[in-house]
N, C-alpha and C. Protein backbone atom coordinates (compact mmCIF):
# COMPACT_ATOMS: atom_id res chain seq x y z
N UNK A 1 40.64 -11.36 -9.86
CA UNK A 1 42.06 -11.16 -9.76
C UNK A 1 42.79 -12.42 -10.23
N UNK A 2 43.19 -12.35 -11.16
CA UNK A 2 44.33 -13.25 -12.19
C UNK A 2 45.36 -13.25 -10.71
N UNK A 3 45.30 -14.57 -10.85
CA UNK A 3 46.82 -15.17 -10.13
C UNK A 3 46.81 -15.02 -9.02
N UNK A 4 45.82 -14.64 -8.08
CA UNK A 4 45.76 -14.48 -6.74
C UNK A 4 44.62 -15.02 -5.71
N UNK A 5 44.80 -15.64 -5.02
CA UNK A 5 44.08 -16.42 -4.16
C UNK A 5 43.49 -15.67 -2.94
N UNK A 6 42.57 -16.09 -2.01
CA UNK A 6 42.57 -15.59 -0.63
C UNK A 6 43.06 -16.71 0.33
N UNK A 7 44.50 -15.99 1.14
CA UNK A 7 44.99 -16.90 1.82
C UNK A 7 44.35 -16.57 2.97
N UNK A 8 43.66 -16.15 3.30
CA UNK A 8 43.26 -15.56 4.83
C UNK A 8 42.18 -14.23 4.70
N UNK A 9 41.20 -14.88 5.80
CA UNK A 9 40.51 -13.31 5.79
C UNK A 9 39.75 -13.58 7.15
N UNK A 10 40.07 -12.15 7.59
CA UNK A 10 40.23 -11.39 9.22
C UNK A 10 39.39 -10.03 9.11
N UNK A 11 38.98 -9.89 10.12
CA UNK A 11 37.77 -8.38 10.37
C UNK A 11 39.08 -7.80 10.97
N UNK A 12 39.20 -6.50 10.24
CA UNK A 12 40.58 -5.63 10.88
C UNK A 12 39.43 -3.92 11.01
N UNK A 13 39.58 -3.42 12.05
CA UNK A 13 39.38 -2.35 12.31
C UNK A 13 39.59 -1.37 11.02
N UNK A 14 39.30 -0.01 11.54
CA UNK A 14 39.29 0.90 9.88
C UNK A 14 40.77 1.47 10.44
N UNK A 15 41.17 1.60 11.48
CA UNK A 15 41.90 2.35 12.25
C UNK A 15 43.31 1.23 11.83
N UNK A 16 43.10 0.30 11.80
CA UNK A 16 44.16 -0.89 11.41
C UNK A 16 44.34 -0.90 10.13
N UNK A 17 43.12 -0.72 8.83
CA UNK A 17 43.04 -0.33 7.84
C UNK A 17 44.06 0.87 7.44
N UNK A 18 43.48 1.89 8.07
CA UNK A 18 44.94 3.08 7.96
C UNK A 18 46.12 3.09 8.08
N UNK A 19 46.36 2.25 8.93
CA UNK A 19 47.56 2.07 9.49
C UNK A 19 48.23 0.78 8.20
N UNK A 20 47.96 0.29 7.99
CA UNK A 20 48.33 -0.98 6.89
C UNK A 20 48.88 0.45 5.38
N UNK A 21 47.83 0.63 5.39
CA UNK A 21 47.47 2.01 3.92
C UNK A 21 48.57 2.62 4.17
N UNK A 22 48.92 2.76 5.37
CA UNK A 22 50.12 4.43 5.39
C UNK A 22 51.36 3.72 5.04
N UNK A 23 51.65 2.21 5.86
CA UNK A 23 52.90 1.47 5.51
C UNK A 23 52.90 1.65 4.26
N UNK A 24 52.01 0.77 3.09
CA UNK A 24 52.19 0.48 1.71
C UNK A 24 52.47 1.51 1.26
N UNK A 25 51.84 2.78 1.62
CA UNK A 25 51.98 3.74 0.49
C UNK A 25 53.15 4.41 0.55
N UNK A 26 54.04 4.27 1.79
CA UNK A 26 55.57 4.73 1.75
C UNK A 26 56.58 3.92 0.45
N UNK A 27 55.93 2.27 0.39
CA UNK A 27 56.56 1.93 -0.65
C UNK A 27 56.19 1.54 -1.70
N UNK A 28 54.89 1.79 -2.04
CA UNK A 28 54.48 1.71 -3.30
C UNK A 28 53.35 2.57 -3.76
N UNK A 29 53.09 3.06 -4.85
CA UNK A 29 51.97 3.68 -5.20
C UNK A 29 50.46 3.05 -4.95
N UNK A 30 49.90 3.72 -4.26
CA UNK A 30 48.36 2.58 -4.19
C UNK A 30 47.52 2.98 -5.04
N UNK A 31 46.76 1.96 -5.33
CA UNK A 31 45.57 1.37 -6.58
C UNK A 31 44.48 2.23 -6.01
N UNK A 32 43.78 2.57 -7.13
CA UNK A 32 42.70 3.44 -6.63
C UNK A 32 41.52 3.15 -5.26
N UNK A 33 41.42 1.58 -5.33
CA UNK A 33 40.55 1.40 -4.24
C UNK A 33 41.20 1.50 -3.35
N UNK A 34 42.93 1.27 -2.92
CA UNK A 34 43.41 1.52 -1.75
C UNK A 34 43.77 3.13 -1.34
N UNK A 35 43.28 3.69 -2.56
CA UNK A 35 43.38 5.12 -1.89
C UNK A 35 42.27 5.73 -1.49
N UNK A 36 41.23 5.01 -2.02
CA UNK A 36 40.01 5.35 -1.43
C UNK A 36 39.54 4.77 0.23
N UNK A 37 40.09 3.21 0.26
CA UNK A 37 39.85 2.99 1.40
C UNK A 37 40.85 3.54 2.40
N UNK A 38 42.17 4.23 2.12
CA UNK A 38 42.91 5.18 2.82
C UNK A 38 42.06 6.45 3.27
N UNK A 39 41.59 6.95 1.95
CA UNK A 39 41.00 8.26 2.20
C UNK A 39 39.58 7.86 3.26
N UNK A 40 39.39 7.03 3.08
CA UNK A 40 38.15 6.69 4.20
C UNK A 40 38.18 6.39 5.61
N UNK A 41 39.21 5.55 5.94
CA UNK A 41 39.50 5.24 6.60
C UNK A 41 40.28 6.31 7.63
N UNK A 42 41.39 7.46 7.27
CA UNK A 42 41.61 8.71 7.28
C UNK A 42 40.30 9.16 8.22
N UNK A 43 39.42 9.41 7.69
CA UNK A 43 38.32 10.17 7.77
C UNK A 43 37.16 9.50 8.94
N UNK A 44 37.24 8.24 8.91
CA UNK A 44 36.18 7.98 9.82
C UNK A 44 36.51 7.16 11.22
N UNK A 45 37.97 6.71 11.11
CA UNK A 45 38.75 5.86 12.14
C UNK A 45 38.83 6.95 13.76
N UNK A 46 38.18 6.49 14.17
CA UNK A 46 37.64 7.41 15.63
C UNK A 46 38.79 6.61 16.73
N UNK A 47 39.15 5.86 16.56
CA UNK A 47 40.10 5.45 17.39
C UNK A 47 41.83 4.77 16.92
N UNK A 48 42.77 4.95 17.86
CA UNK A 48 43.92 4.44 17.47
C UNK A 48 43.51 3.03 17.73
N UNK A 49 44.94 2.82 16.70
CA UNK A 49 44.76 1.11 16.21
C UNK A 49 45.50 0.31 17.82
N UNK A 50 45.77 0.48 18.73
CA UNK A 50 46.32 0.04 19.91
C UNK A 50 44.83 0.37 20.77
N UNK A 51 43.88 1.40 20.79
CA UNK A 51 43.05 1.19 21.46
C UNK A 51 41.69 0.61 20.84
N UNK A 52 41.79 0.78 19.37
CA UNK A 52 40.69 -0.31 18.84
C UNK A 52 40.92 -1.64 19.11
N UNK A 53 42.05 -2.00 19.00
CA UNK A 53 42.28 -3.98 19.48
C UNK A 53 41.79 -4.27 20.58
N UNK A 54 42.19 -3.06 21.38
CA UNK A 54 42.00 -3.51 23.10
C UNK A 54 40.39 -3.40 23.06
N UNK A 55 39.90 -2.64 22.37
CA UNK A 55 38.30 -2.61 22.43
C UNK A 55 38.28 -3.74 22.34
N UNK A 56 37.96 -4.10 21.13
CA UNK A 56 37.88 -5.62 20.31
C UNK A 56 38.12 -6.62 21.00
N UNK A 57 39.05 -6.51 21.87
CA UNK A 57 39.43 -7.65 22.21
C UNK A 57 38.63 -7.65 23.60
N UNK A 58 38.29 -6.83 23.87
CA UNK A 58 37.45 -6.78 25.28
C UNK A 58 35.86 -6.65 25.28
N UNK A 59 35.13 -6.25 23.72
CA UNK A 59 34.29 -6.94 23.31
C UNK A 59 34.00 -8.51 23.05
N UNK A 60 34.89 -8.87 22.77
CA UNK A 60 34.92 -10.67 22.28
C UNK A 60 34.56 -11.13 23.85
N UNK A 61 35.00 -10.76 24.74
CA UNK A 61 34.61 -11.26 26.18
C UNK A 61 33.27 -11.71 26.21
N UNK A 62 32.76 -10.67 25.55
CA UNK A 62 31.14 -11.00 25.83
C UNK A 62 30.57 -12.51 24.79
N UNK A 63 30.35 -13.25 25.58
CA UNK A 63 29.24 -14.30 24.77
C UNK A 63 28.90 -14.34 23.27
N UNK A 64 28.10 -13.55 23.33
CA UNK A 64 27.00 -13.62 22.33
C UNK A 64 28.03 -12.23 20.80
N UNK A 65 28.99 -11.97 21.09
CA UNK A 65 29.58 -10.77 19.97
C UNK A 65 30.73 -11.46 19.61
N UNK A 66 30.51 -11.63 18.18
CA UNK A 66 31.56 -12.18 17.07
C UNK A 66 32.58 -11.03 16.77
N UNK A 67 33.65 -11.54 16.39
CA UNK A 67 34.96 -10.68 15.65
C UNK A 67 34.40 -9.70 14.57
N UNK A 68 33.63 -10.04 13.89
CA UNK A 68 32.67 -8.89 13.13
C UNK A 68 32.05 -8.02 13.29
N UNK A 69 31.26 -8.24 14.54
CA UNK A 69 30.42 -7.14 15.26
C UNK A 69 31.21 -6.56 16.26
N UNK A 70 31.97 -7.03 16.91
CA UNK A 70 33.04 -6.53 17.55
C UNK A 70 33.76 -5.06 17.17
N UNK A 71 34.48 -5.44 16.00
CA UNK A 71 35.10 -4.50 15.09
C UNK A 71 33.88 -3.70 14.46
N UNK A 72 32.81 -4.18 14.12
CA UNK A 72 31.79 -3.05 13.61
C UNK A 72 31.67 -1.80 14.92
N UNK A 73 31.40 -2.67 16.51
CA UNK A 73 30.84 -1.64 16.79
C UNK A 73 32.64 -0.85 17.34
N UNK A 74 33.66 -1.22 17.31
CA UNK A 74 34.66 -0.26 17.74
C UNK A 74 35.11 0.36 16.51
N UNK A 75 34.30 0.52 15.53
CA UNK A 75 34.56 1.31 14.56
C UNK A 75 33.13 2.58 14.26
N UNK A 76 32.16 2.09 14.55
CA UNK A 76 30.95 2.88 14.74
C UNK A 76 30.68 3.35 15.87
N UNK A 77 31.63 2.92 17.09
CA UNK A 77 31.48 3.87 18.68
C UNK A 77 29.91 3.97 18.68
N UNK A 78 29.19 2.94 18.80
CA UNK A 78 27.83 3.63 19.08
C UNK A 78 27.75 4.16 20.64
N UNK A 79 26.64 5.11 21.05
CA UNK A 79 26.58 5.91 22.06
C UNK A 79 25.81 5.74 22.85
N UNK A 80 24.44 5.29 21.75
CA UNK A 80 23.53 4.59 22.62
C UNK A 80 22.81 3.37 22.14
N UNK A 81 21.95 3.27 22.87
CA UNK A 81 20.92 1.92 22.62
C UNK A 81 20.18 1.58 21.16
N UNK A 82 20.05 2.44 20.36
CA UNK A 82 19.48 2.51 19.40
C UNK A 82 20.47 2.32 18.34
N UNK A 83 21.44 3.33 18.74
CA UNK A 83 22.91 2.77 17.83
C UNK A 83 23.56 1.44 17.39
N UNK A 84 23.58 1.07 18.80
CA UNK A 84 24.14 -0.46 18.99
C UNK A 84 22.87 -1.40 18.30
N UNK A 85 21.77 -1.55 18.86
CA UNK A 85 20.78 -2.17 18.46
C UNK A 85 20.55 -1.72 16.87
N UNK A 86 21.20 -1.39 15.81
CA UNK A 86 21.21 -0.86 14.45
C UNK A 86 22.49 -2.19 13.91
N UNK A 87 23.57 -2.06 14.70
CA UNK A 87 24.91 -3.11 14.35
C UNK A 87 24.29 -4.05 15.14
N UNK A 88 23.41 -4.88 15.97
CA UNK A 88 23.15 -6.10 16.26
C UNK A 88 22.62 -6.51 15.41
N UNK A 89 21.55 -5.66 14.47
CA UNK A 89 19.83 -6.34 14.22
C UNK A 89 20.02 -7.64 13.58
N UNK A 90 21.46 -7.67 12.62
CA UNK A 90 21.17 -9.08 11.90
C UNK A 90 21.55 -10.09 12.89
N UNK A 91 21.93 -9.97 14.30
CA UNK A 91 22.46 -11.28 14.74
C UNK A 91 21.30 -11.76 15.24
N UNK A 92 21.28 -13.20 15.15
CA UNK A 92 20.41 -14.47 15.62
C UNK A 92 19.98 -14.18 16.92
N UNK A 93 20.74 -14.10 18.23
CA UNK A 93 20.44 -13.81 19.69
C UNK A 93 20.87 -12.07 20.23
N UNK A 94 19.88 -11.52 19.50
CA UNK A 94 20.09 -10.58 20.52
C UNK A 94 20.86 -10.26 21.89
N UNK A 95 21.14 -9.17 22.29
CA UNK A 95 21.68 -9.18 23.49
C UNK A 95 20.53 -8.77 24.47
N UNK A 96 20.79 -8.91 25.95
CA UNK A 96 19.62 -8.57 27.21
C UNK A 96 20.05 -6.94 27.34
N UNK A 97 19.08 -6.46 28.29
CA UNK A 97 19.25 -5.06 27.94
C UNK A 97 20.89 -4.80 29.15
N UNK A 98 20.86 -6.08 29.71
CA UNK A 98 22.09 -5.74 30.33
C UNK A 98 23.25 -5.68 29.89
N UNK A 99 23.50 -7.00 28.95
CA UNK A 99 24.72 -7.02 27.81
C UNK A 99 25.05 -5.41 26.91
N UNK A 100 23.78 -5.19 26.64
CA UNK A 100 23.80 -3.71 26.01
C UNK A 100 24.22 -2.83 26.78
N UNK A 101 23.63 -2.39 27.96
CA UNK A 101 24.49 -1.57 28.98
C UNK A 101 26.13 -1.84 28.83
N UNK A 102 26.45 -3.06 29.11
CA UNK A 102 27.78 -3.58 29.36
C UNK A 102 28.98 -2.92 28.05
N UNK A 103 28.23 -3.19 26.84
CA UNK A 103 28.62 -2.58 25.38
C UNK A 103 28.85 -1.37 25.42
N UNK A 104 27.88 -0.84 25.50
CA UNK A 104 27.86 0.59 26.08
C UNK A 104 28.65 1.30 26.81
N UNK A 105 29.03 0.87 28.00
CA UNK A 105 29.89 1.43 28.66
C UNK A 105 31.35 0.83 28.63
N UNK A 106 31.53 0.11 27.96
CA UNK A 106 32.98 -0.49 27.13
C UNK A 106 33.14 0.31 25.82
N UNK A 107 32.19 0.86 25.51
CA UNK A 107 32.52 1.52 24.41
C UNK A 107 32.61 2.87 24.83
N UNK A 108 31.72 3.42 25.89
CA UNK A 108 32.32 5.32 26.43
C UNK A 108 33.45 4.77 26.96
N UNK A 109 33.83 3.77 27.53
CA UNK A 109 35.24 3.89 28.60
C UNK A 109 36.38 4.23 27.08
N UNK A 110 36.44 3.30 26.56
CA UNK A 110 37.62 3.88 25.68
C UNK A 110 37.34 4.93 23.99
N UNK A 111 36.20 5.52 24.39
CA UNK A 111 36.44 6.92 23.41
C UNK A 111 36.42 8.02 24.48
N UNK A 112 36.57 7.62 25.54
CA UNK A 112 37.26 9.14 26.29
C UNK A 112 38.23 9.32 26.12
């Protein structure tokens, strides 16, 4: 990209993603990848963008879960143990099987 820098870069939910997409596109036509990541985002954002933050932000509590994995797993709602343990595998310290419980049930509490 001619003439443009990265001033900043942030893990934003898909659900925050949409929500960004719907503003722009009231005032401008979007570029094919932003209509694709609209149309995706559309489609797979399982939660509102007021209760994905609060996820997120109540994932970060935990120790050992970065702003990345955070937002991975309140965007992948995993369900169970095998799920979650699929969005950990690349991190360095694993979680105990209790932290996982803990994930777990922070993640059914807010997709009810």
């Amino acid at each position: 990209m001619i003439g443009r820098e990265l001033v900043n870069q942030t893990d934003i939910s898909l659900s925050q993603v949409k929500s960004l997409l719907e503003k722009r596109k009231k005032d401008v036509e979007l570029s094919y990848e932003q209509k694709a990541a609209y149309e995706y985002s559309k489609d797979q954002a399982k939660l509102g963008v007021r209760k994905a933050e609060e996820l997120v932000k109540k994932l970060l509590e935990i120790e050992k879960i970065d702003e990345h994995t955070a937002v991975m797993i309140a965007d992948n709602g995993p369900t169970d143990k095998g799920d979650l343990l699929l969005i950990m595998e690349k991190k360095r310290h694993g979680l105990t099987e209790k932290e996982l419980k803990q994930v777990l049930d922070i993640v059914a509490e807010y997709s009810a």
